[in-house]
PDB file of N, CA and C in Angstrom:
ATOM      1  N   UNK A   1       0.821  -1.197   0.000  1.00  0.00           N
ATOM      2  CA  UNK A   1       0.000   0.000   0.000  1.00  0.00           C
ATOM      3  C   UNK A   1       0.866   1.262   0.000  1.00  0.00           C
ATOM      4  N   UNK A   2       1.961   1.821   0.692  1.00  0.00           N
ATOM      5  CA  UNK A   2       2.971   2.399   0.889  1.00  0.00           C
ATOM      6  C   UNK A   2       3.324   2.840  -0.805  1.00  0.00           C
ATOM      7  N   UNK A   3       3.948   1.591  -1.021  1.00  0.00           N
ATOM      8  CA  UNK A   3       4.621   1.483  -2.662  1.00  0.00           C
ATOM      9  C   UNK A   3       3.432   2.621  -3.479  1.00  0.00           C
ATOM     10  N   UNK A   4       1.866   1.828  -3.469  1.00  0.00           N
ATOM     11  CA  UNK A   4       1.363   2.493  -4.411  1.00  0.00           C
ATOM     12  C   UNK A   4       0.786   3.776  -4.426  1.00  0.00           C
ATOM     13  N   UNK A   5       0.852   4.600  -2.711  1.00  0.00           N
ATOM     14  CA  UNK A   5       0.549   5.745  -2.797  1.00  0.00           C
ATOM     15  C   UNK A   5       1.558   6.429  -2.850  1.00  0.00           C
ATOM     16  N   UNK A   6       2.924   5.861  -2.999  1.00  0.00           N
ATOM     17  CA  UNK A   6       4.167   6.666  -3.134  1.00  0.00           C
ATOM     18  C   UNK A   6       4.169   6.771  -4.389  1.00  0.00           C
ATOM     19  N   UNK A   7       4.026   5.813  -5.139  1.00  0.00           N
ATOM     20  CA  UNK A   7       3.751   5.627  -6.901  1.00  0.00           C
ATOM     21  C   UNK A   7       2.983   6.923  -7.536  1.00  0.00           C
ATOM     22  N   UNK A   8       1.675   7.023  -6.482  1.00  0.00           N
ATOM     23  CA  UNK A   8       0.710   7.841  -6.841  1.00  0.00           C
ATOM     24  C   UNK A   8       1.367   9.514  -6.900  1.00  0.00           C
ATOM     25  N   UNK A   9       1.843   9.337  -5.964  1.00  0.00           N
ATOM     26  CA  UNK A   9       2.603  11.073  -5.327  1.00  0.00           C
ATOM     27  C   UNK A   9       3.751  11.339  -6.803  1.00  0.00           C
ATOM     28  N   UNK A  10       4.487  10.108  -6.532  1.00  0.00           N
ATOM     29  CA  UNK A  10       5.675  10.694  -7.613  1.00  0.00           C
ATOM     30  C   UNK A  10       4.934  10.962  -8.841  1.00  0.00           C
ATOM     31  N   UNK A  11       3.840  10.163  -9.569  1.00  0.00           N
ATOM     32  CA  UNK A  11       3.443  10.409 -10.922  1.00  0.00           C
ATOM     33  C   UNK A  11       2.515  11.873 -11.029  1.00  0.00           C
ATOM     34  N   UNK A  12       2.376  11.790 -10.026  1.00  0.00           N
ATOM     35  CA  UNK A  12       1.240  13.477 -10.021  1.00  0.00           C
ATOM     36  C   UNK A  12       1.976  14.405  -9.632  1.00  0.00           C
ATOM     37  N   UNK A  13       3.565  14.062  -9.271  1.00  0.00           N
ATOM     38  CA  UNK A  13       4.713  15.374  -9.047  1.00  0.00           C
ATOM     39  C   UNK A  13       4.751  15.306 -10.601  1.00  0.00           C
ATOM     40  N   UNK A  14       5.662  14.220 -10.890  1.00  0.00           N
ATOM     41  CA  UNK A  14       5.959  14.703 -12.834  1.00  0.00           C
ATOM     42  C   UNK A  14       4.778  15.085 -13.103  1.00  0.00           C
ATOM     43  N   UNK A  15       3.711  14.605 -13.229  1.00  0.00           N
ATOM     44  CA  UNK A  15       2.476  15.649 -13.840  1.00  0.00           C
ATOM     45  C   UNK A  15       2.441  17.184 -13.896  1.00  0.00           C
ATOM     46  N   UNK A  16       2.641  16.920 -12.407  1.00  0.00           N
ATOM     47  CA  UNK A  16       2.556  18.791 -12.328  1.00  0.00           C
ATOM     48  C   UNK A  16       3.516  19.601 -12.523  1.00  0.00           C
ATOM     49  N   UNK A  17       4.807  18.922 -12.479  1.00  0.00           N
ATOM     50  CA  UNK A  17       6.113  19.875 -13.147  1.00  0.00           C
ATOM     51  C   UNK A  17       5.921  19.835 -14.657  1.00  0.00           C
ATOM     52  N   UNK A  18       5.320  18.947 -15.168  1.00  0.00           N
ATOM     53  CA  UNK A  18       5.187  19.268 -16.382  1.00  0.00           C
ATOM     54  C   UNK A  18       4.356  20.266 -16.693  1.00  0.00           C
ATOM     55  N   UNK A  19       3.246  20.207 -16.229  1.00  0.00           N
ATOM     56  CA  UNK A  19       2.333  21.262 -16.172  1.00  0.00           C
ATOM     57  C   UNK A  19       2.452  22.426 -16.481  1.00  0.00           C
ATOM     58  N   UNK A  20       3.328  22.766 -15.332  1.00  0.00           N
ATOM     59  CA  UNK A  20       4.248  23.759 -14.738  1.00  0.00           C
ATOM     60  C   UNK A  20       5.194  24.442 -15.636  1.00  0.00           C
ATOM     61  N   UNK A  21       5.642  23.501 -17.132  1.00  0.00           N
ATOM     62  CA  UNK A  21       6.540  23.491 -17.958  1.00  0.00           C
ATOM     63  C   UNK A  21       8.045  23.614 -16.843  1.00  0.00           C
ATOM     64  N   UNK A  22       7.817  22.966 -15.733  1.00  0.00           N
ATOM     65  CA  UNK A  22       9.355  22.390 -15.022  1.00  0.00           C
ATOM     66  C   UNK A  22      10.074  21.269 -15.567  1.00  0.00           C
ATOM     67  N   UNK A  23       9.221  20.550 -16.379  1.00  0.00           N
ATOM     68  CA  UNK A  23      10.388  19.094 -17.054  1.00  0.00           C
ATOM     69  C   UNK A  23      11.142  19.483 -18.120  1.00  0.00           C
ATOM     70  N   UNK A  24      12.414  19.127 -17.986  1.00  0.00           N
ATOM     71  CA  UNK A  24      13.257  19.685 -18.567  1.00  0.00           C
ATOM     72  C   UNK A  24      13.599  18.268 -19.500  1.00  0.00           C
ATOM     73  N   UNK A  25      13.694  18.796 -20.884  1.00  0.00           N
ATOM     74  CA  UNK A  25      14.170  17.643 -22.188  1.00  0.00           C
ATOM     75  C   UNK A  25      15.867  17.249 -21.801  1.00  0.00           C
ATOM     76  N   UNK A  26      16.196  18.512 -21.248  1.00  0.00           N
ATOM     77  CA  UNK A  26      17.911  18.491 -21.518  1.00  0.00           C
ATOM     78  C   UNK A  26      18.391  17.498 -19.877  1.00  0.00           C
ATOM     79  N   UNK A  27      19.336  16.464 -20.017  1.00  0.00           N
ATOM     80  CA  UNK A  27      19.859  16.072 -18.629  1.00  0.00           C
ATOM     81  C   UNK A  27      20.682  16.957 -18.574  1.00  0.00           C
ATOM     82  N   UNK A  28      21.303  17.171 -17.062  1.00  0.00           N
ATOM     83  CA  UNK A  28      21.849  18.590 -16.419  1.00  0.00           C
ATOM     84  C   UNK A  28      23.622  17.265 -16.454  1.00  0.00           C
ATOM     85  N   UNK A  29      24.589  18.280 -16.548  1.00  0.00           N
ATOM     86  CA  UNK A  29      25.661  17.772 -16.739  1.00  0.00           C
ATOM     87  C   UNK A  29      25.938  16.716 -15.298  1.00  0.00           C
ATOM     88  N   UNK A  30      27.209  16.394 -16.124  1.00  0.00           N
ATOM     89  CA  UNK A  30      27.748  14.877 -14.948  1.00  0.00           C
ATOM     90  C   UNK A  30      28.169  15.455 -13.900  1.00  0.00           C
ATOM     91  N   UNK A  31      28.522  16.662 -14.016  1.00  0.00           N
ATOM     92  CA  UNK A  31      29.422  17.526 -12.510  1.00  0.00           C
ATOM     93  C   UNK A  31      28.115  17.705 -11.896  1.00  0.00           C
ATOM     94  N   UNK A  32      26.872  18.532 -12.589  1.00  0.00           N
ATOM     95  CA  UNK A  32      25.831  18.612 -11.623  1.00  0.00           C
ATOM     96  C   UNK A  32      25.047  17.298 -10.898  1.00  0.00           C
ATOM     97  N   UNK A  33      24.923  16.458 -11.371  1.00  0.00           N
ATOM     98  CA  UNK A  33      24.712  15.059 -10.816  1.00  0.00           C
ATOM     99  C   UNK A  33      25.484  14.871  -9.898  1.00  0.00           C
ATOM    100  N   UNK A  34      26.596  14.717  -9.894  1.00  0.00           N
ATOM    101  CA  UNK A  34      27.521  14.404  -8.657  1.00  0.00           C
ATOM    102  C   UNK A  34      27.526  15.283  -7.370  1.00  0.00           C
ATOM    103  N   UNK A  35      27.069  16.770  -7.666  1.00  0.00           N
ATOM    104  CA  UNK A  35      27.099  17.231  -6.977  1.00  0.00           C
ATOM    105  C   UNK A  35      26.585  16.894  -5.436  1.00  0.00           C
ATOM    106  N   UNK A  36      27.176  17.305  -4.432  1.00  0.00           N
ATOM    107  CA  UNK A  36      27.179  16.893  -3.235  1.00  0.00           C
ATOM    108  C   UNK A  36      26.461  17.428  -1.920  1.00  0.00           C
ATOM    109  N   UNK A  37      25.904  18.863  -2.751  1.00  0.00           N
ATOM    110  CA  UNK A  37      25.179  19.806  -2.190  1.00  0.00           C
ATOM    111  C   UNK A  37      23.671  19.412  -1.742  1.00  0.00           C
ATOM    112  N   UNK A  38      22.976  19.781  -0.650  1.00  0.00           N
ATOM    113  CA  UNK A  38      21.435  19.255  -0.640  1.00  0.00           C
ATOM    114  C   UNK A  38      20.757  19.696  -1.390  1.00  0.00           C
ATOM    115  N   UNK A  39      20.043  18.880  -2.108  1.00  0.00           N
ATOM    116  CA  UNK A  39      19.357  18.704  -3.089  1.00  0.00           C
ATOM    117  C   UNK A  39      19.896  19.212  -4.385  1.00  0.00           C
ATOM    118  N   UNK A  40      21.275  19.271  -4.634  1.00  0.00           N
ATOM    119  CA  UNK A  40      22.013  19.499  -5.570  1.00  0.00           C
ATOM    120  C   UNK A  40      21.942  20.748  -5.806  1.00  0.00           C
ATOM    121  N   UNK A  41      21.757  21.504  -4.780  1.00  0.00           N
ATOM    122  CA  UNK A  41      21.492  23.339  -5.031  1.00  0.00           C
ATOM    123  C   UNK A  41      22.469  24.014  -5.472  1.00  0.00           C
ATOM    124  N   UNK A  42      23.731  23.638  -5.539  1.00  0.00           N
ATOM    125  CA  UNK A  42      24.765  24.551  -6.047  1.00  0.00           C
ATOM    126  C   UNK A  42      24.942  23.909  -7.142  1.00  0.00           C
ATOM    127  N   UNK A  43      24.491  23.121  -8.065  1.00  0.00           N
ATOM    128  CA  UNK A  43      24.860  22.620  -9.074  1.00  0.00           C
ATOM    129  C   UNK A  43      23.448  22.878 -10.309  1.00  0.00           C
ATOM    130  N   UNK A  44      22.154  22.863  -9.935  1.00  0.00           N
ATOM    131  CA  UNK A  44      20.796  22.693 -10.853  1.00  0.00           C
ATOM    132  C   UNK A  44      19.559  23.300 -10.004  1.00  0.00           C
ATOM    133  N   UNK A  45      18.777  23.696 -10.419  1.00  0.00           N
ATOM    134  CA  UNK A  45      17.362  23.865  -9.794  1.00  0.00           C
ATOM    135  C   UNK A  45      17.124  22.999  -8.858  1.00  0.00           C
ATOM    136  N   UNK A  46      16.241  23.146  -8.492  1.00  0.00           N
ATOM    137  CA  UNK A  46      15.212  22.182  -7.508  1.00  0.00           C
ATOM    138  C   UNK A  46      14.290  21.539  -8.141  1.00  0.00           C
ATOM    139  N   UNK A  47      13.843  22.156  -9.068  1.00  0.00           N
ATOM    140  CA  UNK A  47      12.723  21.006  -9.896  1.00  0.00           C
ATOM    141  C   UNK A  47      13.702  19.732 -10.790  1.00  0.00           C
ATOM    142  N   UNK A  48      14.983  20.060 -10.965  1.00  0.00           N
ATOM    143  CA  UNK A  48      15.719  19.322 -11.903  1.00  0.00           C
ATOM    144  C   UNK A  48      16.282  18.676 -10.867  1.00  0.00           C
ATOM    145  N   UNK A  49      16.553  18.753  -9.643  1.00  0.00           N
ATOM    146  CA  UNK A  49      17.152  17.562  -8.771  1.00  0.00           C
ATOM    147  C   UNK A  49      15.972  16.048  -8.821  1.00  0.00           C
ATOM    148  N   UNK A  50      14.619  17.287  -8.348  1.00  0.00           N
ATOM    149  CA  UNK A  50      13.327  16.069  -8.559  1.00  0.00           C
ATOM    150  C   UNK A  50      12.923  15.101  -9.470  1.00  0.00           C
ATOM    151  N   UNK A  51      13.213  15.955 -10.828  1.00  0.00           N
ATOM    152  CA  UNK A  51      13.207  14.776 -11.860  1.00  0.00           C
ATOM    153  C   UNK A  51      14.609  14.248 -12.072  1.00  0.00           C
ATOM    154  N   UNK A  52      15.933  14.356 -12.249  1.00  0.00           N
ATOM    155  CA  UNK A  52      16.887  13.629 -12.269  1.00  0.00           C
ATOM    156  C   UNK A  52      17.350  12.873 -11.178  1.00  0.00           C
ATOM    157  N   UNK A  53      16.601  13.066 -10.192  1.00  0.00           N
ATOM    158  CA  UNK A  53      17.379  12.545  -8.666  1.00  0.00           C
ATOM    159  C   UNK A  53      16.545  11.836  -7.781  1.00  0.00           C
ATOM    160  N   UNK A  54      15.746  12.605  -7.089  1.00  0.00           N
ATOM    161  CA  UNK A  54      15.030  12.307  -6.426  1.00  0.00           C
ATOM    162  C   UNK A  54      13.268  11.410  -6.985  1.00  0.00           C
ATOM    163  N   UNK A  55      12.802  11.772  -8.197  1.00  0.00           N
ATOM    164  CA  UNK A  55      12.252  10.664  -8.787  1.00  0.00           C
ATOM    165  C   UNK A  55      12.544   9.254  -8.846  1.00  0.00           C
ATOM    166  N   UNK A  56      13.779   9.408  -9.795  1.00  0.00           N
ATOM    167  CA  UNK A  56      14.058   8.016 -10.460  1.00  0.00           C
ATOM    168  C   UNK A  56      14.804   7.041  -9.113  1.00  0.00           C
ATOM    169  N   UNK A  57      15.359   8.162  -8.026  1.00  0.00           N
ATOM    170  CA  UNK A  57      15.926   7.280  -6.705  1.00  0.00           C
ATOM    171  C   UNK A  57      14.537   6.357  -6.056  1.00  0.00           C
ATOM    172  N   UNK A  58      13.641   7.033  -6.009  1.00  0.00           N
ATOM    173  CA  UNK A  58      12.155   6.476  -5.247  1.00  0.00           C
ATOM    174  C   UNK A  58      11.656   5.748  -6.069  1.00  0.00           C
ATOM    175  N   UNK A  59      11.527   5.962  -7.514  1.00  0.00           N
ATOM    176  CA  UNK A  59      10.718   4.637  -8.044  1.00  0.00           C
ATOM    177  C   UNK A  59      11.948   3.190  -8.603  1.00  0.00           C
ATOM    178  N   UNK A  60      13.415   3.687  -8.349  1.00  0.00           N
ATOM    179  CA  UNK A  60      14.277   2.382  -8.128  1.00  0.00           C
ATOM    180  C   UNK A  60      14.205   1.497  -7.009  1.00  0.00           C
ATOM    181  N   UNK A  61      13.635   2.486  -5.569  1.00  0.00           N
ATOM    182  CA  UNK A  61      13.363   1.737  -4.677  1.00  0.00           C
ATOM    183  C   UNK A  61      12.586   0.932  -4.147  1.00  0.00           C
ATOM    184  N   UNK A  62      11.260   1.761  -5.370  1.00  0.00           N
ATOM    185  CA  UNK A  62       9.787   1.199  -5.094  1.00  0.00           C
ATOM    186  C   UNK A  62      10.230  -0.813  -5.955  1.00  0.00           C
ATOM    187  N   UNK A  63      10.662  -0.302  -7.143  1.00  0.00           N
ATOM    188  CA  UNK A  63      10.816  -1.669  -8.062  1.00  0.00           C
ATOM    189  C   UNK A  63      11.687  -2.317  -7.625  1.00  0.00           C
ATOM    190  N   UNK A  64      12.547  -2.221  -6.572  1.00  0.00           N
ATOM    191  CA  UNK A  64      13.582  -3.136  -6.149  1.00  0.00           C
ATOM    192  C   UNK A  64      13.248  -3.597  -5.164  1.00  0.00           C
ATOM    193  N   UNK A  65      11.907  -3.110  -4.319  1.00  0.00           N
ATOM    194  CA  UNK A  65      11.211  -3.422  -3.019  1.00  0.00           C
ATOM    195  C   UNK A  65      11.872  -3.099  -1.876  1.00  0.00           C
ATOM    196  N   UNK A  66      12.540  -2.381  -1.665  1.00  0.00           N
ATOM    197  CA  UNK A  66      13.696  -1.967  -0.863  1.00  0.00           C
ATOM    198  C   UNK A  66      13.174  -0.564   0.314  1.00  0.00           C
ATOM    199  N   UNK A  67      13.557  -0.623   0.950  1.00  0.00           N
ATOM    200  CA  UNK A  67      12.834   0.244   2.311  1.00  0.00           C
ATOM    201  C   UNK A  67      12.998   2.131   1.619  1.00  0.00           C
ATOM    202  N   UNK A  68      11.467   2.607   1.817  1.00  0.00           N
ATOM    203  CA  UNK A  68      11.538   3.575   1.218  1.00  0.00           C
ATOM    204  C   UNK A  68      12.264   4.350   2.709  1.00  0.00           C
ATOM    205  N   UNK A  69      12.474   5.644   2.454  1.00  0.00           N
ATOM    206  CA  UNK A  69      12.690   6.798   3.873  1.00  0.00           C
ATOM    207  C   UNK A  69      11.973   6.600   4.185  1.00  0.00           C
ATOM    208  N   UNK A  70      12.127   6.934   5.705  1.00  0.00           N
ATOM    209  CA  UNK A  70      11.381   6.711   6.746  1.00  0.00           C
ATOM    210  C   UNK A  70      11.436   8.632   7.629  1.00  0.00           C
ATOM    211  N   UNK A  71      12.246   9.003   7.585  1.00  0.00           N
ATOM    212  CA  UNK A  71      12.307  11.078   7.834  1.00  0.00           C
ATOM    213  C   UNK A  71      12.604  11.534   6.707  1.00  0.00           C
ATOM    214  N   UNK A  72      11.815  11.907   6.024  1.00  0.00           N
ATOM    215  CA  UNK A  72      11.917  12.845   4.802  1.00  0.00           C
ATOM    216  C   UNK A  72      11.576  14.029   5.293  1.00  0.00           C
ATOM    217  N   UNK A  73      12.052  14.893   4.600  1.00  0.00           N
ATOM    218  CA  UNK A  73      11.564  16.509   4.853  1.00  0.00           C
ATOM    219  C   UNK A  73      12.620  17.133   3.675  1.00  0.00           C
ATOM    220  N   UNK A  74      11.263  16.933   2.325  1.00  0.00           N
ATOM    221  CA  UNK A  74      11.655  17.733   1.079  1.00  0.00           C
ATOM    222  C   UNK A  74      10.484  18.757   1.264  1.00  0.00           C
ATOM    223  N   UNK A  75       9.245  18.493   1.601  1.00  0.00           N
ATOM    224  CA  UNK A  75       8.861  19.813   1.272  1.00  0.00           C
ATOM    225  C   UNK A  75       8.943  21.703   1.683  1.00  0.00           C
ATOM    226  N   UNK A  76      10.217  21.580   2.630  1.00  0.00           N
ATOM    227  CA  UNK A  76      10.422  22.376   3.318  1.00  0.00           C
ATOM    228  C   UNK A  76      11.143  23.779   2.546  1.00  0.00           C
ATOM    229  N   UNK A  77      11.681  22.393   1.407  1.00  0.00           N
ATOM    230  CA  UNK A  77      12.575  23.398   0.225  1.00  0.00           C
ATOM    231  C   UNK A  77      11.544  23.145  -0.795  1.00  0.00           C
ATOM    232  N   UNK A  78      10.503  23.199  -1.017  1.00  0.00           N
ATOM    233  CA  UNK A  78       9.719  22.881  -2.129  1.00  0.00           C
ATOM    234  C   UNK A  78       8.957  24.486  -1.684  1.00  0.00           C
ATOM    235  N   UNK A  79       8.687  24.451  -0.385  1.00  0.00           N
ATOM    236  CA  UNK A  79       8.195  25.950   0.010  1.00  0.00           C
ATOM    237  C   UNK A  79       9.095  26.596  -0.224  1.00  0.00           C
ATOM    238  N   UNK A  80      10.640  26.643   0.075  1.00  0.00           N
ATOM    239  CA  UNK A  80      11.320  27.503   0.243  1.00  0.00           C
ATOM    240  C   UNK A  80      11.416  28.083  -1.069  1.00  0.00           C
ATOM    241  N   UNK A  81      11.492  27.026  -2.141  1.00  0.00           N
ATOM    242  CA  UNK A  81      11.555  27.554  -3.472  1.00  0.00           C
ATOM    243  C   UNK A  81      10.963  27.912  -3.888  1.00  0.00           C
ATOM    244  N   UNK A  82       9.443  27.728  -3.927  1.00  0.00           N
ATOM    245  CA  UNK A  82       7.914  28.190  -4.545  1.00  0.00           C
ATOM    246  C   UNK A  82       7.215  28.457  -4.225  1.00  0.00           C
ATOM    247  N   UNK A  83       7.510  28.862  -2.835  1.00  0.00           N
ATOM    248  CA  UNK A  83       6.303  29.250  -1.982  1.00  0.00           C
ATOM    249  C   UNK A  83       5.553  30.607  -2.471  1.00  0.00           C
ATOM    250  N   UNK A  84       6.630  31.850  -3.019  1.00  0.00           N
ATOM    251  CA  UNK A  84       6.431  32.866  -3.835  1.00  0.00           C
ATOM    252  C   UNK A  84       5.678  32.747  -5.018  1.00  0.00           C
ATOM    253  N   UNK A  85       5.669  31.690  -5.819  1.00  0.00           N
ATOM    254  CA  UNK A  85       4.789  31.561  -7.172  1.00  0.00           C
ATOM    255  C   UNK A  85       3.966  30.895  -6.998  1.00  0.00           C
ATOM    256  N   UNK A  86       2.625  31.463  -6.876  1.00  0.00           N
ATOM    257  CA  UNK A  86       0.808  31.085  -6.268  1.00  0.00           C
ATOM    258  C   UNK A  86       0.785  29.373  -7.486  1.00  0.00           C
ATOM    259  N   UNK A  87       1.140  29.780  -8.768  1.00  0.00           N
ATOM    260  CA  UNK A  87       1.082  28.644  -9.858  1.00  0.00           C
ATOM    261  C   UNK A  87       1.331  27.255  -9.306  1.00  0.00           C
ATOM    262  N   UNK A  88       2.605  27.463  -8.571  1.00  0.00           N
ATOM    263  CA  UNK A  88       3.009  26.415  -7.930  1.00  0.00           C
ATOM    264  C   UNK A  88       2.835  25.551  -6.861  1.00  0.00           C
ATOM    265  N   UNK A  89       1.833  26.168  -6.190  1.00  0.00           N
ATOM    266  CA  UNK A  89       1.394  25.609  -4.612  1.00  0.00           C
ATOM    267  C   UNK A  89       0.696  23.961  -4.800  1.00  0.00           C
ATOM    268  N   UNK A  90       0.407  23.473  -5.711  1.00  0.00           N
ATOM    269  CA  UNK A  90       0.016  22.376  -5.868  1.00  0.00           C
ATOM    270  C   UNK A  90       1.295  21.525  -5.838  1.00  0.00           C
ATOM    271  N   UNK A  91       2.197  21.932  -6.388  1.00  0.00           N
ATOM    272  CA  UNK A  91       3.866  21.191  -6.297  1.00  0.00           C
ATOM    273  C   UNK A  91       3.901  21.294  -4.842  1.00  0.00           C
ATOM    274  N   UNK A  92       4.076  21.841  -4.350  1.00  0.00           N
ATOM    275  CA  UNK A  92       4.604  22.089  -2.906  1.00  0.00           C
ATOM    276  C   UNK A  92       3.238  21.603  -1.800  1.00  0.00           C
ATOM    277  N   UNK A  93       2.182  21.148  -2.213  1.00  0.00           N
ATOM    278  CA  UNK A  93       1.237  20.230  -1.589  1.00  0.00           C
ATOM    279  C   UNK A  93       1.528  18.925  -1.879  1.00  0.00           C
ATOM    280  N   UNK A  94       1.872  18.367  -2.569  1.00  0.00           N
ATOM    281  CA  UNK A  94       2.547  17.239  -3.482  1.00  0.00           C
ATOM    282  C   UNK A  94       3.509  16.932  -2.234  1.00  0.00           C
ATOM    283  N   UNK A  95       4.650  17.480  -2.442  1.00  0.00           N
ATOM    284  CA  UNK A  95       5.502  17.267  -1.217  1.00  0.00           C
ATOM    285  C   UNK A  95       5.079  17.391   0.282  1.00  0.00           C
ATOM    286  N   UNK A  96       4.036  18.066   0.529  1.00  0.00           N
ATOM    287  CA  UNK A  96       3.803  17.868   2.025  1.00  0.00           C
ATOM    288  C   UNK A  96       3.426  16.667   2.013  1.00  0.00           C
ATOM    289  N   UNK A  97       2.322  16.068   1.115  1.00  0.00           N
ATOM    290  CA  UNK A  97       1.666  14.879   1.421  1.00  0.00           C
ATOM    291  C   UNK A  97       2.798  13.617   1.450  1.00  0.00           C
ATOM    292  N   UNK A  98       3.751  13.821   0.402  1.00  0.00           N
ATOM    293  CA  UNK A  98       4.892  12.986   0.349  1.00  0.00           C
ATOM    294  C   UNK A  98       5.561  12.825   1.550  1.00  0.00           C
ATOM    295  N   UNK A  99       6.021  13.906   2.227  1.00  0.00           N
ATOM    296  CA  UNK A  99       6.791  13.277   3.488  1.00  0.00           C
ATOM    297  C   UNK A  99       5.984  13.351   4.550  1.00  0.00           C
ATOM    298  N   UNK A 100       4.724  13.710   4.473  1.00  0.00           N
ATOM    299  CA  UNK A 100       3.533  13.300   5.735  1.00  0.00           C
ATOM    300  C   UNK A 100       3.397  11.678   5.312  1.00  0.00           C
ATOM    301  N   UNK A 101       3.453  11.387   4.014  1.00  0.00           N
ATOM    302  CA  UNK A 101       3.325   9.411   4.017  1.00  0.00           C
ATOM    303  C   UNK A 101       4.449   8.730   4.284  1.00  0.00           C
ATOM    304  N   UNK A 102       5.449   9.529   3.894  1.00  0.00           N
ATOM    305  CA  UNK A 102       7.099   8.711   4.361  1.00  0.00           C
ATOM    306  C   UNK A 102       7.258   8.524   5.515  1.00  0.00           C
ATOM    307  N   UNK A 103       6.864   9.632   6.341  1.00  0.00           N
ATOM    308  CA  UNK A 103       7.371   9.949   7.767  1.00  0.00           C
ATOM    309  C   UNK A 103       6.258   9.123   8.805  1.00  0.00           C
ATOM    310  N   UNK A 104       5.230   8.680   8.119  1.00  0.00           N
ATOM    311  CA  UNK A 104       4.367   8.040   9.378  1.00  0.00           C
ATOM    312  C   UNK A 104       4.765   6.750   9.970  1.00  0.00           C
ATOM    313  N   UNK A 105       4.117   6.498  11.017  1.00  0.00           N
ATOM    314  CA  UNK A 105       4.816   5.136  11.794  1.00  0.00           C
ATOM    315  C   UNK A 105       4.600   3.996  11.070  1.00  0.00           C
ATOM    316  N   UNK A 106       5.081   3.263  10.881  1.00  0.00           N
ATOM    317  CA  UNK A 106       4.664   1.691   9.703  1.00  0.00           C
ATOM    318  C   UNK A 106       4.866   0.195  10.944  1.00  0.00           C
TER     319      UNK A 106
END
């Protein structure tokens, strides 16, 4: 159950960054990937960590069956970043609900 409302969250994040025109065609270079920074902030956006990073990390974990997080707290920078653009508040509800389901007791 976990798996498929996490399933649910990530596919209605890409939805709405697309929406949003946040999905980006171009991958962000190999230095920015590596980068070491939280949430890769000195290297790419925040919407481009989500789809290069933080997406494809959660649905490798979902298909490998492997223990999702258990303390998440992304949406804190999902406000921090968009809290200013009204367009966006559905992204940044997205993430509350995400780490309100990660973070509950199992």
């Amino acid at each position: 159950m976990l798996y498929l409302k996490t399933t649910e969250l990530l596919d209605k994040l890409e939805s709405e960054l697309r929406l949003q025109s946040l999905w980006s065609s171009e991958n962000p270079s190999q230095e920015a990937m590596n980068d070491s920074s939280p949430f890769s902030c000195e290297a790419m956006p925040f919407e481009n960590w989500v789809q290069f990073i933080f997406i494809p990390k959660m649905k490798d974990l979902i298909d490998r069956g492997q223990a999702l997080p258990t303390n998440i707290a992304i949406a804190p920078m999902a406000h921090h970043v968009w809290s200013s653009k009204k367009n966006l508040h559905t992204l940044i509800l997205i993430f509350d609900n995400l780490d309100t389901l990660l973070s509950e007791q199992r």
